[in-house]
Protein backbone atom coordinates (compact mmCIF):
# COMPACT_ATOMS: atom_id res chain seq x y z
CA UNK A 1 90.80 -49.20 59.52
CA UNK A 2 89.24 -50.69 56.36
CA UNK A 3 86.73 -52.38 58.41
CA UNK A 4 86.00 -48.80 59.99
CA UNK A 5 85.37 -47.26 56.46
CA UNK A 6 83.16 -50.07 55.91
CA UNK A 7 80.82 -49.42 58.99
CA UNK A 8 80.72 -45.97 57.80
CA UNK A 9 79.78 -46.37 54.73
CA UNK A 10 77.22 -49.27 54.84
CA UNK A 11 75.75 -46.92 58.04
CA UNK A 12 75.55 -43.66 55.29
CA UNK A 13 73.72 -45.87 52.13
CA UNK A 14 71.42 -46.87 55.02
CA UNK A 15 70.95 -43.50 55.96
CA UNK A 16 70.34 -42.54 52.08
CA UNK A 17 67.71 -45.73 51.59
CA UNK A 18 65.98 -44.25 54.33
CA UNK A 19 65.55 -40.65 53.41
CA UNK A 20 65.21 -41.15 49.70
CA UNK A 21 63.19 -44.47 49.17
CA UNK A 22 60.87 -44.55 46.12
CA UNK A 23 57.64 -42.82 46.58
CA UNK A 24 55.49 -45.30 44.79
CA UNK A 25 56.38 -47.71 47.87
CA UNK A 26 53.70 -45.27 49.80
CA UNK A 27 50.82 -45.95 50.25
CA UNK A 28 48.15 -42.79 48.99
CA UNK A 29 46.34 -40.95 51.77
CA UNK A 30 43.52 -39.06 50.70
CA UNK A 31 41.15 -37.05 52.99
CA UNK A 32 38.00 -39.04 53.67
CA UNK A 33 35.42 -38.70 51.78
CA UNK A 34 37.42 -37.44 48.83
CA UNK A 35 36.19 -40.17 46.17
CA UNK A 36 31.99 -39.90 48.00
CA UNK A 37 32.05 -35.94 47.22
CA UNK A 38 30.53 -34.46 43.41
CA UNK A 39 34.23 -32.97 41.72
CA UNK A 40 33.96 -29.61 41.60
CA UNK A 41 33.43 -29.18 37.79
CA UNK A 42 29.88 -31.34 37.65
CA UNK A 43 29.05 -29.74 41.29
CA UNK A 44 29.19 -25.96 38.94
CA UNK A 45 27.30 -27.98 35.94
CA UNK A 46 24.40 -28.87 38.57
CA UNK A 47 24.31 -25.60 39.75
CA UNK A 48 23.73 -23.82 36.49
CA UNK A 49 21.47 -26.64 35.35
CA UNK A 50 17.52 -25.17 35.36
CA UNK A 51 15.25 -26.59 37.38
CA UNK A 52 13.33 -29.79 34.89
CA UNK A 53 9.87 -27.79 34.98
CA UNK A 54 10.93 -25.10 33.69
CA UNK A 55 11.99 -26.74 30.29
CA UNK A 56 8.09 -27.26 29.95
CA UNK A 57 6.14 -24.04 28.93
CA UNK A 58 2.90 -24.00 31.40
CA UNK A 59 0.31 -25.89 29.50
CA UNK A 60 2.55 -29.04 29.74
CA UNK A 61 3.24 -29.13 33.51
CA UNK A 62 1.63 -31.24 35.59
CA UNK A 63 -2.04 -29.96 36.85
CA UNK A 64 -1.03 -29.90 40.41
CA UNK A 65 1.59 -27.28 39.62
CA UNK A 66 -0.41 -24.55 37.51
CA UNK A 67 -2.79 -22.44 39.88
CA UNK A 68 -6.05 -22.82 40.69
CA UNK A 69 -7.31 -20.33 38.68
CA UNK A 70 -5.52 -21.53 35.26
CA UNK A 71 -7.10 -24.70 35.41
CA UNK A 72 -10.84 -23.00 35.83
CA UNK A 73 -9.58 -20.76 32.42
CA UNK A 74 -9.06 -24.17 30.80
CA UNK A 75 -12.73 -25.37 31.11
CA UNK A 76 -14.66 -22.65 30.08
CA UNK A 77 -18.55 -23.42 29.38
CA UNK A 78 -19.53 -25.38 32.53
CA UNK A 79 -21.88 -23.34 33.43
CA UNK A 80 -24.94 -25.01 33.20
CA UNK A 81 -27.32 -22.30 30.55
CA UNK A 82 -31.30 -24.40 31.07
CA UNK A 83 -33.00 -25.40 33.56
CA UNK A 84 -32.83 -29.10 33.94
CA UNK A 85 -35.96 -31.11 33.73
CA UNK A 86 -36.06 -31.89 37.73
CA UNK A 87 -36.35 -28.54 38.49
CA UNK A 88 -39.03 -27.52 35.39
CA UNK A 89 -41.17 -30.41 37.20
CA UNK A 90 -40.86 -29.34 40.77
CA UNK A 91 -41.41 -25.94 39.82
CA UNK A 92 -44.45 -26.71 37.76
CA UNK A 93 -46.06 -28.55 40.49
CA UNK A 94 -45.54 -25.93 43.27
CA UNK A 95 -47.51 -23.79 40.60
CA UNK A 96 -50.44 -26.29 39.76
CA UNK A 97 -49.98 -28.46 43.02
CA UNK A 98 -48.57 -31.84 43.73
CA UNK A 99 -50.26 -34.43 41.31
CA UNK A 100 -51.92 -32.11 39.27
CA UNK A 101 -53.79 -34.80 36.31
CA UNK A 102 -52.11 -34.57 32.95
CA UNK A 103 -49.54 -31.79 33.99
CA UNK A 104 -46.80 -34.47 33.62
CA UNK A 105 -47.45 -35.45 30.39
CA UNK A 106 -47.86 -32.24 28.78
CA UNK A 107 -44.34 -31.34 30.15
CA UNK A 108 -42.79 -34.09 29.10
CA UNK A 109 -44.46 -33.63 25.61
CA UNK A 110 -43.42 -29.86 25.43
CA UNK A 111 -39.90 -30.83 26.57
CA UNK A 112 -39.33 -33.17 24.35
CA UNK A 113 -40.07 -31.02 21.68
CA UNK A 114 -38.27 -27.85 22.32
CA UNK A 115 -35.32 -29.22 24.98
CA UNK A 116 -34.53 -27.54 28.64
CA UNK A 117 -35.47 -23.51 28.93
CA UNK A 118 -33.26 -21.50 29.89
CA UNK A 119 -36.03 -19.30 32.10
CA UNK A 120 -39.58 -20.07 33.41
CA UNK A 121 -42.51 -17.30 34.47
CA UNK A 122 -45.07 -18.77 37.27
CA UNK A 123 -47.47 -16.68 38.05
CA UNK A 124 -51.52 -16.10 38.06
CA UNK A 125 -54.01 -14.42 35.40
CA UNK A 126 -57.56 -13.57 35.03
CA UNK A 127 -59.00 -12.95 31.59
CA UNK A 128 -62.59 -13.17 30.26
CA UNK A 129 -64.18 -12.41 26.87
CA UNK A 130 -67.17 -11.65 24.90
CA UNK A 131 -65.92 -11.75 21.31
CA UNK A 132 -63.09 -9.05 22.31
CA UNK A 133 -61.16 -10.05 25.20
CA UNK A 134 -58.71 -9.12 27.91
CA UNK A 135 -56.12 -10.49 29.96
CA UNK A 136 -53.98 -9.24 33.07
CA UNK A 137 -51.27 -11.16 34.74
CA UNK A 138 -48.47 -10.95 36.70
CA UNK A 139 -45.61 -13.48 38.31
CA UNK A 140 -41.80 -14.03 38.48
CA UNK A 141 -39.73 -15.12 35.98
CA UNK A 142 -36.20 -17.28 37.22
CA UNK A 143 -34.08 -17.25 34.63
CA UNK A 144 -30.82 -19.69 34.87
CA UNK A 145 -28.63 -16.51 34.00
CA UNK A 146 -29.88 -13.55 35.77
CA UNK A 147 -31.92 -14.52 38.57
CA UNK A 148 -35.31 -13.56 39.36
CA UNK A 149 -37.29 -10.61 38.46
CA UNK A 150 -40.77 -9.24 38.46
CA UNK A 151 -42.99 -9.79 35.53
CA UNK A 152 -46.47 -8.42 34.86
CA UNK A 153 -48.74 -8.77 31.74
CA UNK A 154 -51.18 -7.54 29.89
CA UNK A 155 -53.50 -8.74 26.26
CA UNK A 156 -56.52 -8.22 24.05
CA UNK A 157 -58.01 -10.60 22.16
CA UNK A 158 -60.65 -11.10 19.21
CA UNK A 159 -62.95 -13.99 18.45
CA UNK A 160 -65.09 -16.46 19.10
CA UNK A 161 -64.74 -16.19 22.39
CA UNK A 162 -67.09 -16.51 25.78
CA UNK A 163 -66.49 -16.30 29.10
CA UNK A 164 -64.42 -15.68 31.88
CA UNK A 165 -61.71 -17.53 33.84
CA UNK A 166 -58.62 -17.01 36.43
CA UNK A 167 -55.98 -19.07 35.89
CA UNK A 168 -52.41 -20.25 37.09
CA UNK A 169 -49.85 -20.04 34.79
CA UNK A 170 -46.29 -21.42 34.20
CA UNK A 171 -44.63 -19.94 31.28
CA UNK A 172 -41.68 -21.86 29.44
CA UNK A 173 -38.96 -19.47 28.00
CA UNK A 174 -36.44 -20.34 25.17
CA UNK A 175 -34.08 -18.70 23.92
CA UNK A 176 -33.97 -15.03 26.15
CA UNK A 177 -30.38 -14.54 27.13
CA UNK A 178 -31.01 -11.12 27.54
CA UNK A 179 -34.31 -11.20 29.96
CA UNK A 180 -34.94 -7.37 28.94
CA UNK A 181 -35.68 -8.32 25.74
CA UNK A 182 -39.15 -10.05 27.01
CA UNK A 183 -40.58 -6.89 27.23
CA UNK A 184 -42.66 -6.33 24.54
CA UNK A 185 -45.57 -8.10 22.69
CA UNK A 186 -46.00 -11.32 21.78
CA UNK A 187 -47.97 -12.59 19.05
CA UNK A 188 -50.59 -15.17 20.44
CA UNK A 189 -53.22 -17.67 18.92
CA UNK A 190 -55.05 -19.86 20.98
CA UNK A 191 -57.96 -22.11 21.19
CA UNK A 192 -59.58 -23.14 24.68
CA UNK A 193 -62.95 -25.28 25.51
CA UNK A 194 -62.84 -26.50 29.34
CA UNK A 195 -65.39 -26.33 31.74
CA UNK A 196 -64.45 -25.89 35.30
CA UNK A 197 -61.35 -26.79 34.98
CA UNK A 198 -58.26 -28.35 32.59
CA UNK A 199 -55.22 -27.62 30.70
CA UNK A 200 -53.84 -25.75 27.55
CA UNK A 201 -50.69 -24.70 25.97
CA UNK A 202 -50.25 -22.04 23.35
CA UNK A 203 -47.02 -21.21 21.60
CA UNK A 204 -45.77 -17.80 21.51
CA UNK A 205 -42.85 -16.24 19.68
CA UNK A 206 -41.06 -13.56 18.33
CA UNK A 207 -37.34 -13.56 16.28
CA UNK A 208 -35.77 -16.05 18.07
CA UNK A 209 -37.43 -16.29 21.57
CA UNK A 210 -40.00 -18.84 22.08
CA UNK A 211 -42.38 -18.68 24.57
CA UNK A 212 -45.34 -21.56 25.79
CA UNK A 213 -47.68 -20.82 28.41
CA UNK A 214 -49.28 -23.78 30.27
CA UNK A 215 -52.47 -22.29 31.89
CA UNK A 216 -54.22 -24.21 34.43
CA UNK A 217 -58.30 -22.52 34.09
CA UNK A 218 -61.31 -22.42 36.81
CA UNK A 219 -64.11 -20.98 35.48
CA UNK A 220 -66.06 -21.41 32.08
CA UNK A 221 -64.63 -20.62 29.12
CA UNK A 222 -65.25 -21.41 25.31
CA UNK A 223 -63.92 -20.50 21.73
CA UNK A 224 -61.31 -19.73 20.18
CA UNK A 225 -59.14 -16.02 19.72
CA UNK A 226 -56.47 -14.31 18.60
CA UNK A 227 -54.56 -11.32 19.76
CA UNK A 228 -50.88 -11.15 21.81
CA UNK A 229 -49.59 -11.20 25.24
CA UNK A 230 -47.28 -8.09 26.34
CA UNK A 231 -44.79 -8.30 29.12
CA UNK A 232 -43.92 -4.80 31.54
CA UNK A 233 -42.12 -4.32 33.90
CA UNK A 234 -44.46 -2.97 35.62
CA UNK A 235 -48.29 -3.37 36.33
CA UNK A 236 -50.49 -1.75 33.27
CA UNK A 237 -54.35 -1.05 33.39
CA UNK A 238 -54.33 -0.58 30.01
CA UNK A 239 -54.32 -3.85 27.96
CA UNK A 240 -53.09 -3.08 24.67
């Protein structure tokens, strides 16, 4: 009988070891992936978190990111205001023609003086003189701002003057950022002595607008005058 109280109760503290063992003897099982996944409290941080460019106010992002049309604000000026020296030349020989003697170095002379233009007139005049003088013209002026336009022109003169010429003209212009203001008359002083053929320069200019015409002559001319040169928009008989 003892021995059958024995059984029993050995079989019931095996029973009870069974059921309630220590948990720590188990081993943890976590879903995979648990530990590889962001916790939830830094996955809300990232959320809230602004993107990085937008700590930066505009001007400090990158280049790539601002629009095109931001970076074009940020250079402002680079639009070219003269005429650069290649294209004075060219356009100075088309006038006079390819090679023309001595052309080259007056340009270069005038050009070093005064810098780039910002507009040029080529065009064609006759004039003549016996002590009072008069001279009609008329070309197109290409100014680096505006474009092209029509020019015509008209001036007496007074002096010591003979003769009569026609004559091919290419007009440097400084300083006219408003081409309108080109109409009106320009004080002129000039001395010429060619025969058949040869060049001059004269310096023109009123305020701040400085013109110098670079006449190419045929014909036979002598002296020396004085008197202006007016620009129109249109074609005048009348000189003065």
């Amino acid at each position: 009988m003892l021995k059958s109280l024995f059984a029993k109760f050995a079989a019931a503290a095996a029973m009870a070891a069974l059921a309630g063992g220590p948990v720590a003897a188990q081993e943890p099982t976590e879903p995979a992936g648990t530990w590889e996944s962001t916790p939830p409290d830094e996955a809300e941080a990232e959320a809230e978190a602004p993107a990085q460019n937008e700590w930066f106010p505009a001007e400090a992002q990158p280049a790539e990111a601002q629009p095109a049309e931001a970076q074009a604000a940020e250079a402002p000026g680079q639009q070219q205001t003269t005429i650069p020296r290649r294209d004075v030349f060219s356009a100075a020989a088309n006038v006079f023609g390819d090679g023309a003697e001595g052309l080259a170095g007056l340009l270069e002379r005038i050009l070093g003086d005064q810098g780039e233009p910002i507009a040029y007139i080529s065009g064609e005049e006759a004039s003549g003189a016996f002590v009072l003088g008069v001279r009609y013209g008329s070309g197109t002026m290409r100014h680096r701002i505006e474009g092209d336009r029509p020019v015509y022109w008209t001036g007496p003169s007074i002096g010591f003057d003979v003769g009569a010429d026609a004559s091919k003209v290419f007009v440097l212009v400084y300083n006219l950022h408003d081409s309108q203001r080109l109409f009106r008359r320009f004080p002129a002083a000039e001395g010429n002595a060619y025969f058949v053929g040869g060049f001059t320069a004269s310096y023109l200019r009123r305020g701040d607008i400085v013109l110098i015409p670079v006449r190419l002559g045929v014909g036979m001319r002598l002296g020396v005058n004085a008197g202006y040169m007016r620009f129109s928009e249109r074609n005048r008989w009348l000189p003065f």
